[in-house]
Protein backbone atom coordinates (compact mmCIF):
# COMPACT_ATOMS: atom_id res chain seq x y z
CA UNK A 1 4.76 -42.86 91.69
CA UNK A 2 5.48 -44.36 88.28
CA UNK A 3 6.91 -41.32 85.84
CA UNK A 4 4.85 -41.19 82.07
CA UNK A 5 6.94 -42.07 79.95
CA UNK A 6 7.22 -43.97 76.75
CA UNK A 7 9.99 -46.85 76.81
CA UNK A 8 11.22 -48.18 73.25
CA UNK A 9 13.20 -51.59 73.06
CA UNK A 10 15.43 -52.32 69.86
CA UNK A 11 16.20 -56.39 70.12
CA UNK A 12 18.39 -57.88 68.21
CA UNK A 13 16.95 -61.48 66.91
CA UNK A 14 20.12 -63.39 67.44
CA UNK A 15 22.38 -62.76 70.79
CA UNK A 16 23.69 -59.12 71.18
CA UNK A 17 22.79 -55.84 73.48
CA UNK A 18 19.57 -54.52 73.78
CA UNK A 19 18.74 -50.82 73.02
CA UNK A 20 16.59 -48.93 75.15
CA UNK A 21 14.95 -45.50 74.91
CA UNK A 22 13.29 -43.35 77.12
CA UNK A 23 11.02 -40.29 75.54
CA UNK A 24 8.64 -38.37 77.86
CA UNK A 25 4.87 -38.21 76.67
CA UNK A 26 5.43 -34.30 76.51
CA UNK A 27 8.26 -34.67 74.19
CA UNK A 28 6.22 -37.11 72.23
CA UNK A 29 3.12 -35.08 71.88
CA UNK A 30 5.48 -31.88 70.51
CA UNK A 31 7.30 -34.21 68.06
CA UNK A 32 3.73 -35.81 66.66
CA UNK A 33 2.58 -31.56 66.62
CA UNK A 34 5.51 -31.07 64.41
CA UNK A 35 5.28 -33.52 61.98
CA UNK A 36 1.68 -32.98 61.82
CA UNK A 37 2.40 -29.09 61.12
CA UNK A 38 5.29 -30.08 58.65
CA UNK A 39 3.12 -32.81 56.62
CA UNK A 40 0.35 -30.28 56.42
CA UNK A 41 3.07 -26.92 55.50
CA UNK A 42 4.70 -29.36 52.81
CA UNK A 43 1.21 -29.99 51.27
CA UNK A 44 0.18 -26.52 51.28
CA UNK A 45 3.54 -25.51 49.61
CA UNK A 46 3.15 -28.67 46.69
CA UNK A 47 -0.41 -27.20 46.19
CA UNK A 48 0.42 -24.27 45.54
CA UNK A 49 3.74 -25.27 43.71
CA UNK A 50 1.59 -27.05 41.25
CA UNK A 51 -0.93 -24.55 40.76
CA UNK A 52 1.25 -21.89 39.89
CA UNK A 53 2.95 -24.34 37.87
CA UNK A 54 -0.74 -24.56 36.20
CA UNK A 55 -1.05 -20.68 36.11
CA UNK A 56 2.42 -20.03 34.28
CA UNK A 57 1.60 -22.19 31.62
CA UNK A 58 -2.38 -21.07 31.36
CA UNK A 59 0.31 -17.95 31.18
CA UNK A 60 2.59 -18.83 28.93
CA UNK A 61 -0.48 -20.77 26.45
CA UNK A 62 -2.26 -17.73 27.04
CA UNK A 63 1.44 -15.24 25.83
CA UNK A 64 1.72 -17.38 22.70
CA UNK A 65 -1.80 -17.09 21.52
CA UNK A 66 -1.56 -13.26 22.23
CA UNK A 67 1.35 -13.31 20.29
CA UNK A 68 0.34 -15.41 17.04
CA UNK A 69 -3.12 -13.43 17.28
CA UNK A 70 -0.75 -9.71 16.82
CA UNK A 71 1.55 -11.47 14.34
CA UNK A 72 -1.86 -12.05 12.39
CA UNK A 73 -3.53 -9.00 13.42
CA UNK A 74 -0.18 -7.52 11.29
CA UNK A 75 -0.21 -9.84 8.68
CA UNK A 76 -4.02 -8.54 7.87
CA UNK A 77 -2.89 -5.07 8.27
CA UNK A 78 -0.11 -5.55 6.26
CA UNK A 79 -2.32 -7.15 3.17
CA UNK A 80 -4.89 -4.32 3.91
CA UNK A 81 -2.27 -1.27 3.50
CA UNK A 82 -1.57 -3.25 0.09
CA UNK A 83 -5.31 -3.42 -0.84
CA UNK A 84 -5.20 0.39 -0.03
CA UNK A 85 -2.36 1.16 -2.26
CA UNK A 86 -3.89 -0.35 -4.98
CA UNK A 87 -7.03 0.94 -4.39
CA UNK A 88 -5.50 4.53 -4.50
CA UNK A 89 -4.18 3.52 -7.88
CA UNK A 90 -7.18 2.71 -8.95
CA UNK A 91 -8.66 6.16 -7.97
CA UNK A 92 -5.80 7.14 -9.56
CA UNK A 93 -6.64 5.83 -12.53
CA UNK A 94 -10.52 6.82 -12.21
CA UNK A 95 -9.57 10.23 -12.27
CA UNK A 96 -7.27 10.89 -15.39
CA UNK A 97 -10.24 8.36 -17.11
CA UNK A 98 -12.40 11.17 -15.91
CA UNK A 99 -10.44 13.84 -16.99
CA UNK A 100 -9.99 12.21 -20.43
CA UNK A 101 -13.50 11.41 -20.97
CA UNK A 102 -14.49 14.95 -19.95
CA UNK A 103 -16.60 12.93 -17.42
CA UNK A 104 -15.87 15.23 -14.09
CA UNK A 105 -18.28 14.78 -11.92
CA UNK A 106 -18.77 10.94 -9.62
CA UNK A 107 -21.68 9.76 -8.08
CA UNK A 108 -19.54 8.24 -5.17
CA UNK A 109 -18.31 10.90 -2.79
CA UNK A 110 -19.88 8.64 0.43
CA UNK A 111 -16.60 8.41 2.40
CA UNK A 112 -16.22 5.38 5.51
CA UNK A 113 -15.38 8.26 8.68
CA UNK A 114 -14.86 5.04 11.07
CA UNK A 115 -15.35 4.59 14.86
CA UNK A 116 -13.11 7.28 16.39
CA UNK A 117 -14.94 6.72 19.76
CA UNK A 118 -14.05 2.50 19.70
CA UNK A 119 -10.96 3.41 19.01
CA UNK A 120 -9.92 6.40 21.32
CA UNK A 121 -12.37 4.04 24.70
CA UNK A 122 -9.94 1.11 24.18
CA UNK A 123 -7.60 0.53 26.26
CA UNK A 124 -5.94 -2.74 25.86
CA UNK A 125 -3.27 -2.48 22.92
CA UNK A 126 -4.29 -5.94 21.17
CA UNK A 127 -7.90 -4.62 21.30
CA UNK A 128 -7.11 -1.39 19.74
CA UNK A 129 -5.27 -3.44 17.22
CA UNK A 130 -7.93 -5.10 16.26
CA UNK A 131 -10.66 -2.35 16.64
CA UNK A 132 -7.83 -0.58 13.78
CA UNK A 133 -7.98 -3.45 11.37
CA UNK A 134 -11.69 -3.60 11.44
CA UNK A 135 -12.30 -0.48 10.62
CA UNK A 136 -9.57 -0.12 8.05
CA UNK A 137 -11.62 -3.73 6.49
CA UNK A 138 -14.83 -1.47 6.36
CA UNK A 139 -13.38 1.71 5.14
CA UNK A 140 -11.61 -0.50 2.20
CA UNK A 141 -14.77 -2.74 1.55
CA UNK A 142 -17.06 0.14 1.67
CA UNK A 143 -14.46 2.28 -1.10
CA UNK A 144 -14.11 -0.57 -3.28
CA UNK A 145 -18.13 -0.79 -3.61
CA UNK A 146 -17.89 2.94 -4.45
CA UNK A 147 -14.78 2.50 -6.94
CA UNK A 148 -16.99 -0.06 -8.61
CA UNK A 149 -19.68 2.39 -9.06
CA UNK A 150 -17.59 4.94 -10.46
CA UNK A 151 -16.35 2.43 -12.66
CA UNK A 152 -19.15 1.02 -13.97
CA UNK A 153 -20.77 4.82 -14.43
CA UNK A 154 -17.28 5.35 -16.39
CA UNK A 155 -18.00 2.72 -18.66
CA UNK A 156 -21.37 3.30 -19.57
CA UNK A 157 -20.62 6.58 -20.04
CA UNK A 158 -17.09 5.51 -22.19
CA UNK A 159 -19.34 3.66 -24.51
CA UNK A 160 -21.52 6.73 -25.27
CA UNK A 161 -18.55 8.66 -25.93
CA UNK A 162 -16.36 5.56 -27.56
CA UNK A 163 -15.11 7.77 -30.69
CA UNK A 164 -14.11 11.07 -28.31
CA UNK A 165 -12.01 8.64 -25.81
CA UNK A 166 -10.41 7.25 -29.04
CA UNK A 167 -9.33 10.62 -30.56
CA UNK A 168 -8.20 11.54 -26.51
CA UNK A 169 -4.63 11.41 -26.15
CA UNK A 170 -4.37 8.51 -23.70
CA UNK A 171 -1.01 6.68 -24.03
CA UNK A 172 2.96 8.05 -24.29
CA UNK A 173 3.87 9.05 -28.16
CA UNK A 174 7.46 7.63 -27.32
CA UNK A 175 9.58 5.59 -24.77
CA UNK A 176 12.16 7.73 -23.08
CA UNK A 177 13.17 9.88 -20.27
CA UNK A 178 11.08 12.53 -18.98
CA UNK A 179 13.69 15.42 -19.53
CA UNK A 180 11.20 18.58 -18.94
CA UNK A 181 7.97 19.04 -17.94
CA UNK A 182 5.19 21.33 -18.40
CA UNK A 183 5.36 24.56 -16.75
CA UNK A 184 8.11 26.73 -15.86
CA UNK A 185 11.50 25.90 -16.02
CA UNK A 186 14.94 27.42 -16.76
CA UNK A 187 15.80 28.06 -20.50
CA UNK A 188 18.84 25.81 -21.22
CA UNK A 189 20.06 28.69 -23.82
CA UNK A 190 19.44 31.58 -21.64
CA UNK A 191 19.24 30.39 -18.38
CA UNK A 192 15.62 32.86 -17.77
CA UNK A 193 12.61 31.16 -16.31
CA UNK A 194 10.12 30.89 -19.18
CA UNK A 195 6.61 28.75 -19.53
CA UNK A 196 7.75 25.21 -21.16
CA UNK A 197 4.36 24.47 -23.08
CA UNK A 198 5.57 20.62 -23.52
CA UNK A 199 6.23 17.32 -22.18
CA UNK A 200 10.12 16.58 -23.00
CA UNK A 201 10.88 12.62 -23.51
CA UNK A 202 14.62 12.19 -23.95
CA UNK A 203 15.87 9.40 -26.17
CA UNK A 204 18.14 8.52 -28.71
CA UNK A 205 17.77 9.62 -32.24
CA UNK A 206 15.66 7.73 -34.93
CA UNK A 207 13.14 6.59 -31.63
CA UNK A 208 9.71 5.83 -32.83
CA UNK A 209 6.77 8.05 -31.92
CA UNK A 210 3.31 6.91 -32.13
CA UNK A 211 0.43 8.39 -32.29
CA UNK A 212 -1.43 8.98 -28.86
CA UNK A 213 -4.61 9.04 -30.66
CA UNK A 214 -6.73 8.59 -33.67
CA UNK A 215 -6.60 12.05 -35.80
CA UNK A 216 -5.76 13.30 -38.93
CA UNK A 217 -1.99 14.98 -39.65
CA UNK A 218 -2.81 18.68 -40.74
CA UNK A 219 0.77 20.27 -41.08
CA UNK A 220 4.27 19.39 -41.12
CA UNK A 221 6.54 21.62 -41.48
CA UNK A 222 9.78 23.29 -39.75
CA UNK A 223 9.94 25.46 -37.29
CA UNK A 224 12.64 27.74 -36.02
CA UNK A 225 12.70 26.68 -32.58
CA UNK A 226 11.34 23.11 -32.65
CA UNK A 227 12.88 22.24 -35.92
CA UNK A 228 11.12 19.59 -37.95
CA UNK A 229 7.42 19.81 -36.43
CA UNK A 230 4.33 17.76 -36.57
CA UNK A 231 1.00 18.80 -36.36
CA UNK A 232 -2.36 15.94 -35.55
CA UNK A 233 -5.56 17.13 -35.32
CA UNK A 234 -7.81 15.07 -32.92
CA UNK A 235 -11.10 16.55 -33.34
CA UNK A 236 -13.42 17.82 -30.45
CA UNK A 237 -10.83 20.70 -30.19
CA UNK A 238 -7.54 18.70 -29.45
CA UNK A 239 -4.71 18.86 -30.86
CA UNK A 240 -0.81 17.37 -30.66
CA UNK A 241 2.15 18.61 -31.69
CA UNK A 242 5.53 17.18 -31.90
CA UNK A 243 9.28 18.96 -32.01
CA UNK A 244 12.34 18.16 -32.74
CA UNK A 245 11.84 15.68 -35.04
CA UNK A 246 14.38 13.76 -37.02
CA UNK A 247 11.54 11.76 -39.65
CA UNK A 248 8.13 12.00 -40.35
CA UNK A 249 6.37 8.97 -40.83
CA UNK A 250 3.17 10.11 -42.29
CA UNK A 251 2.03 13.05 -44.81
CA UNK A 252 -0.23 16.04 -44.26
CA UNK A 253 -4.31 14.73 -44.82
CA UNK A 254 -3.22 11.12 -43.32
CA UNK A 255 -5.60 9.70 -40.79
CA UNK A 256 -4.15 7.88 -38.29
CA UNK A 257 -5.15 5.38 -35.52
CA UNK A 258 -3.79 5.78 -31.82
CA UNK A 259 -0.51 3.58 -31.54
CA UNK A 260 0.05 4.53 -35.56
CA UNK A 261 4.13 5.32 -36.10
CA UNK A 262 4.05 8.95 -36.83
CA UNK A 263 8.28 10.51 -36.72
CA UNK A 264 11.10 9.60 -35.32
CA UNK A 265 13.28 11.35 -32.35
CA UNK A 266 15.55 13.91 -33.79
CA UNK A 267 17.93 16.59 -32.58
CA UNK A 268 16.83 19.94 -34.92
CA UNK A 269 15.94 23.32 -33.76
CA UNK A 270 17.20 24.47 -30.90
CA UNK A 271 17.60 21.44 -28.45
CA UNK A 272 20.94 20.50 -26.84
CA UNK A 273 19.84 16.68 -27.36
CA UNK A 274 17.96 14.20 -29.27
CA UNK A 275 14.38 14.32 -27.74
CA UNK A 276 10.51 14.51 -28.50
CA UNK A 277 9.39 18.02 -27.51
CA UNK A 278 5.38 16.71 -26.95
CA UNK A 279 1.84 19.07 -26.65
CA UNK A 280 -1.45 18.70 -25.98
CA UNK A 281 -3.60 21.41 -27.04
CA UNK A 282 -7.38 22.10 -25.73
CA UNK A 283 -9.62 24.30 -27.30
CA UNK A 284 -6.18 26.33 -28.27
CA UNK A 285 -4.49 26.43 -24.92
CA UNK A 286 -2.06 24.58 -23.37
CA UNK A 287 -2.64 21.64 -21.23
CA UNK A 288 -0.10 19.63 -19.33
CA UNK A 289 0.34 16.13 -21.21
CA UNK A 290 1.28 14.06 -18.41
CA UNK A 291 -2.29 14.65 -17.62
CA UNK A 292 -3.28 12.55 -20.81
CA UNK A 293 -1.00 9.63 -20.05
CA UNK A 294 -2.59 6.58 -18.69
CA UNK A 295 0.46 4.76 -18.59
């Protein structure tokens, strides 16, 4: 009985020995199975080589983006913390014009709450991040429509009351260093707390002073404690008063106009160094002056 088997010849085409191999059909049929199984292993592994190849870059596009989307996401919140400062200055500002102007009361008191419930639901941090700077946009876009409002009540108002706002102390007599200011302090003679009435700008002497307002300069004269002293009489009930000074500029019954060069810094009455010893006065009491500065 003839065996099955497979019988290969290698012949050489010019004279030399012949090569002859034997390989059973068994053996043949478990070498085809494994280079079937290792063609169709080595294409499952390049698939899936290349398509996680694919997915780290979709990955890695995908990481960029995410990260140029929070650099801008910062960027925005970084311009919108600026717009905020600035639009607290300007609130700022709204309020000592309202103070000034006797104008107390605004007709903007809406305030933007925001969506606490987006906000606290999200859980994906670039999501929240964005859900923040939204709702910072409409809390700053919704205040700036109200700070226009106030403003444009203020200035409708400001133009009824044009000749009061320019006999209101608005701007700083003098240039200097705010030595003291209003309210109480420790006596630099007898070391005792006591009520400083004033705003103290330190300078040196001979320093201009100008007038904070238009008015009419009703006494000069000195005084034992604030030496050579200077007396303006707004109108509406205010009144300035300056100490210490080393010049005056202008003579009792003088009208003046705000930014008007009134005296000069001095050093007389009791003071340890030249300076402007400043007042505002409403209806006869004391009022802190730094509240009167717009500056």
């Amino acid at each position: 009985m003839l065996s099955n088997k497979l019988t290969i010849l290698f012949i050489p085409q010019k004279d030399g020995h012949v090569f002859r191999f034997e390989m059973s059909s068994f053996f043949l049929k478990v070498s085809v199975l494994i280079l079937v199984v290792f063609i169709v292993i080595s294409t499952l592994i390049s698939i899936d080589y290349f398509r996680t190849k694919s997915l780290s870059e979709e990955q890695s596009k995908l990481e960029r983006a995410l990260m140029l989307q929070n650099v801008k996401i910062q960027e925005i919140n970084n311009q919108l913390v600026k717009k905020h400062e600035s639009l607290e200055s300007f609130e700022e500002f709204d309020r000592k014009l309202r103070l000034i102007s006797g104008l107390q009361e605004s007709a903007t008191r809406i305030r933007y709450i925001g969506n606490s419930n987006n906000l606290v639901g999200s859980e994906n941090g670039s999501e929240f991040q964005e859900l923040k700077v939204l709702d910072k946009m409409k809390s700053l876009d919704l205040n700036t429509k109200l700070r226009e409002i106030s403003f444009f009540q203020l200035g409708a108002y400001l133009q009824e009351r044009k000749d009061k706002l320019a006999r209101t102390p608005s701007i700083a007599p003098t240039r200097g260093h705010i030595s003291s200011r209003f309210g109480k302090r420790r006596d630099p003679f007898t070391g005792k707390i006591k009520k400083h009435n004033g705003l103290d700008f330190s300078n040196r002497n001979y320093t201009p002073i100008y007038a904070p307002a238009d008015g009419t300069v009703v006494n000069t004269f000195k005084n034992g404690s604030f030496g050579e002293f200077l007396v303006i009489d707004h109108g509406y009930s205010i009144t300035t008063r300056y100490g210490h000074l080393a010049k005056y500029e202008v003579q009792v019954g003088q009208r003046v106009k705000r930014g008007d060069l009134i005296a000069r810094i001095g050093n007389t009455g009791r003071s340890t160094a030249p300076h402007l010893h400043y007042e505002v006065l409403v209806n006869d009491q004391y009022v802190d002056p730094e509240k009167y500065l717009l500056e």
